[in-house]
C-alpha atoms as a PDB file:
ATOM      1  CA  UNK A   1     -23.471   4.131 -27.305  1.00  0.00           C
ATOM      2  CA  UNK A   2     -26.179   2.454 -29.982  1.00  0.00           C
ATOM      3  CA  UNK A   3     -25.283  -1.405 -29.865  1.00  0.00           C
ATOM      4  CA  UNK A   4     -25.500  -1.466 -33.613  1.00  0.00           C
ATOM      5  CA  UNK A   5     -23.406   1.510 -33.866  1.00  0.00           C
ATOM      6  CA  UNK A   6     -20.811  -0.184 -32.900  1.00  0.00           C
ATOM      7  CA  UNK A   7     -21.053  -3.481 -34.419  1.00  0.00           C
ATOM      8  CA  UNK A   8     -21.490  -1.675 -37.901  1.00  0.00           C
ATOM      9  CA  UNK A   9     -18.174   0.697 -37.048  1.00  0.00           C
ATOM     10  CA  UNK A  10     -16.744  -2.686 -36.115  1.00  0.00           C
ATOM     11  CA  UNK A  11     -17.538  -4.024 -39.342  1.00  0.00           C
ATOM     12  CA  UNK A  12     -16.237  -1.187 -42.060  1.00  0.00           C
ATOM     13  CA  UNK A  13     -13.027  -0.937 -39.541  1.00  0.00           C
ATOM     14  CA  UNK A  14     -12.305  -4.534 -40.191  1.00  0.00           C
ATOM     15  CA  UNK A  15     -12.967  -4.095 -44.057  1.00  0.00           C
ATOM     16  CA  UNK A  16     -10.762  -1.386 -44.226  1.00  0.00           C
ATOM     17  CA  UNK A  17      -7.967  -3.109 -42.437  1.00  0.00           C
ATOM     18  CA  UNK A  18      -7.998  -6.261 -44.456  1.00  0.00           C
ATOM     19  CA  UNK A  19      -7.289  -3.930 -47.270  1.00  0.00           C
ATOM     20  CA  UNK A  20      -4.545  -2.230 -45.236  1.00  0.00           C
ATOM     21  CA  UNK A  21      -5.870   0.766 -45.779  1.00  0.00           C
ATOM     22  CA  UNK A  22      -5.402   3.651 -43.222  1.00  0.00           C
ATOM     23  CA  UNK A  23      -8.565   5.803 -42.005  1.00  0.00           C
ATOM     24  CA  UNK A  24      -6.731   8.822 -43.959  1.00  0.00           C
ATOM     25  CA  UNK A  25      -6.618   6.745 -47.365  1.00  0.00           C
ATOM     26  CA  UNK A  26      -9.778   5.111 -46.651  1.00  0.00           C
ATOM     27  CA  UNK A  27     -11.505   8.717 -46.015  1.00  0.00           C
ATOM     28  CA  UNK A  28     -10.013   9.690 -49.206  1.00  0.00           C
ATOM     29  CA  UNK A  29     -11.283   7.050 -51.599  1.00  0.00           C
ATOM     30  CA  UNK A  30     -14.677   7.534 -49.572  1.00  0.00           C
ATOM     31  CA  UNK A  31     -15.021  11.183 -50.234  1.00  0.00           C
ATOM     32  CA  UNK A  32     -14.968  11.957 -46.123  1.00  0.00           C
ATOM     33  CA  UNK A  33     -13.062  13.069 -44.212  1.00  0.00           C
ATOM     34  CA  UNK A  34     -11.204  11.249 -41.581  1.00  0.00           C
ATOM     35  CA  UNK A  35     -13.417  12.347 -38.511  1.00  0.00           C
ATOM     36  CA  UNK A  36     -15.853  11.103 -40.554  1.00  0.00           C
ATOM     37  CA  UNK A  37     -14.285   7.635 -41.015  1.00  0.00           C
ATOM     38  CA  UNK A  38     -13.257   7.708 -37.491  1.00  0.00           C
ATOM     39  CA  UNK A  39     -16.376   8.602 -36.032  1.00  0.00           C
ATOM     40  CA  UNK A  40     -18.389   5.435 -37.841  1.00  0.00           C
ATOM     41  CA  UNK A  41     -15.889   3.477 -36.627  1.00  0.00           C
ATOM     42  CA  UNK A  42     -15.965   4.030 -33.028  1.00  0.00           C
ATOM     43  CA  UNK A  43     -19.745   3.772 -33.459  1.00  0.00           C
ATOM     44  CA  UNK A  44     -20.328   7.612 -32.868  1.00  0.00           C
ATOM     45  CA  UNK A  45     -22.445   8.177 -36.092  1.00  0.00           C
ATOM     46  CA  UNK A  46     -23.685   6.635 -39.205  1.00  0.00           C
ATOM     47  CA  UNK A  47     -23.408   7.554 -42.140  1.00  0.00           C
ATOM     48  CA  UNK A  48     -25.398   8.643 -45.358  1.00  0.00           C
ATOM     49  CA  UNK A  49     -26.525   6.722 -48.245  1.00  0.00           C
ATOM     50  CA  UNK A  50     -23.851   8.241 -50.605  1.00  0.00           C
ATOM     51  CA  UNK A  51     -21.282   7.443 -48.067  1.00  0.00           C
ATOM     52  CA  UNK A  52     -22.204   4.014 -47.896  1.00  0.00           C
ATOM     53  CA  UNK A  53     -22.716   3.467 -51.559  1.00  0.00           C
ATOM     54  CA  UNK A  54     -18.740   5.315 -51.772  1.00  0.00           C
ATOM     55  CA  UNK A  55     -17.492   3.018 -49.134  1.00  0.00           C
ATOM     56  CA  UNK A  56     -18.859  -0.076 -51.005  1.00  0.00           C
ATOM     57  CA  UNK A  57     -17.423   0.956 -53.660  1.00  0.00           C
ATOM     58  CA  UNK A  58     -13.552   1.532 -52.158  1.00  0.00           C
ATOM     59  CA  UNK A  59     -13.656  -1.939 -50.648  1.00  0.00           C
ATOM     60  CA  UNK A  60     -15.306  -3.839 -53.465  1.00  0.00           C
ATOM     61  CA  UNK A  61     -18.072  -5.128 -51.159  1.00  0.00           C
ATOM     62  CA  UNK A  62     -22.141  -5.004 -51.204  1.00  0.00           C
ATOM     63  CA  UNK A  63     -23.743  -3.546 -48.119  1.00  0.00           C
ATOM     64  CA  UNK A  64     -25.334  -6.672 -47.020  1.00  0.00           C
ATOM     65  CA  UNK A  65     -21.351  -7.576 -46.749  1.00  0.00           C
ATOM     66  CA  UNK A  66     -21.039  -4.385 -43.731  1.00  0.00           C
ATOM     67  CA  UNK A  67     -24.706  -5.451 -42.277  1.00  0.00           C
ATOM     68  CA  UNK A  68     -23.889  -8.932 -41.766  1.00  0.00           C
ATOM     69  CA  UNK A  69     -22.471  -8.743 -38.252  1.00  0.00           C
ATOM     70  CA  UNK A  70     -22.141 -12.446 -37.636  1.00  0.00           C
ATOM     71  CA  UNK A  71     -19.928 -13.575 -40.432  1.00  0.00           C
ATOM     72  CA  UNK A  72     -16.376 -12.938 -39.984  1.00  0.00           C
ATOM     73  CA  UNK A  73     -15.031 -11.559 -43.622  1.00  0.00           C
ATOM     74  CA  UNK A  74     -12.643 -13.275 -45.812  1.00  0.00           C
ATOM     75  CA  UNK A  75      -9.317 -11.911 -46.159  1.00  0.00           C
ATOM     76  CA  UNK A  76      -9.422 -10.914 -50.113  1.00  0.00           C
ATOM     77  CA  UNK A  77      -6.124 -10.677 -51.952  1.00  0.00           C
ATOM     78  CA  UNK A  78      -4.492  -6.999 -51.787  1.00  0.00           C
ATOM     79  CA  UNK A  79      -3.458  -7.454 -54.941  1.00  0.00           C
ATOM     80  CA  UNK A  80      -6.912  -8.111 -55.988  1.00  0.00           C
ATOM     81  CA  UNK A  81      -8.096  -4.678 -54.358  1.00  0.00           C
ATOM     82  CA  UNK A  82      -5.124  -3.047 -56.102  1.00  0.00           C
ATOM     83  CA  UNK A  83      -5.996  -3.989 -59.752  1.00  0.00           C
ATOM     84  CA  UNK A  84      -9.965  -3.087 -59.571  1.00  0.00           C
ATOM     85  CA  UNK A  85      -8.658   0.306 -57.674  1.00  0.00           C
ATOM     86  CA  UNK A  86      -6.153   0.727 -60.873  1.00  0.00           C
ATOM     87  CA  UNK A  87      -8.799  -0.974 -63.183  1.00  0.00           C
ATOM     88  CA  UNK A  88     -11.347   1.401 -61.896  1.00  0.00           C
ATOM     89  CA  UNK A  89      -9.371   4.389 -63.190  1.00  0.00           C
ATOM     90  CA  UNK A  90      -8.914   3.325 -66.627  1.00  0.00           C
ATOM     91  CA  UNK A  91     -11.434   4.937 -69.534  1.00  0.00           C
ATOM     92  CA  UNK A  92     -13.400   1.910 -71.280  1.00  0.00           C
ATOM     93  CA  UNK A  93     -10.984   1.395 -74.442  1.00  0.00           C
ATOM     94  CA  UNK A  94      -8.428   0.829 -71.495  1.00  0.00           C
ATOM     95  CA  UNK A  95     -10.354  -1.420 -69.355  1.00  0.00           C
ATOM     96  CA  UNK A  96     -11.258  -3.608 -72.575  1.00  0.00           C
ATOM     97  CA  UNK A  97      -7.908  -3.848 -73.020  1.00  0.00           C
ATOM     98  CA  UNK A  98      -7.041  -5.102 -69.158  1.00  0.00           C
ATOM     99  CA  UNK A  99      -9.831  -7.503 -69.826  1.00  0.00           C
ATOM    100  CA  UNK A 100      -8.608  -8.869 -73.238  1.00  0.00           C
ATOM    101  CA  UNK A 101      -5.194  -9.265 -71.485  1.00  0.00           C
ATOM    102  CA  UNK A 102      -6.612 -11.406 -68.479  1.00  0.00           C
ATOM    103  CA  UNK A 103      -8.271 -13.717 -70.974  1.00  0.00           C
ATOM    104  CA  UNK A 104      -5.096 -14.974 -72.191  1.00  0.00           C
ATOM    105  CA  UNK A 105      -4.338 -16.560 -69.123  1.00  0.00           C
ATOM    106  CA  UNK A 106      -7.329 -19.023 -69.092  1.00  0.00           C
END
């Protein structure tokens, strides 16, 4: 098995379990289905660029983030990951809204 294969499965399976989300969930919000999710894990394929850009975007994180194999990640807040998953699903009156509510706690 590809040595980088398995370092970048490594990588997205440690994202997606900070966010204590299982590989069913995860392969949901990625648009994939859970072979799919399972098989980058375990370092059996890669994925495409959509897929990657989609998994980004369901953890909150850049690519360099998955690419970076020798930094260990932070543990972000899972409350954090729930509002911009809720936030995410709002229409733009709503999510000015959300935003003009945050500011009050300055």
């Amino acid at each position: 098995m590809d040595e980088f294969l398995q370092k970048f499965g490594k990588s997205v399976r440690k994202y997606r379990e900070i966010y204590g989300l299982s590989q069913e969930k995860f392969a949901e919000l990625v648009n994939v289905s859970t072979n799919t999710i399972n098989s980058i894990e375990n370092g059996k394929s890669f994925l495409t660029y959509q897929t990657l850009k989609n998994l980004c975007s369901a953890l909150n994180i850049t690519p360099p983030m998955l690419f970076n194999f020798e930094v260990k990640p932070d543990k972000p807040d899972k409350n954090l990951h729930l509002l911009i998953s809720y936030y995410k699903k709002l229409l733009p009156a709503q999510q000015k809204q959300v935003l003009d509510i945050l500011k009050t706690f300055k």
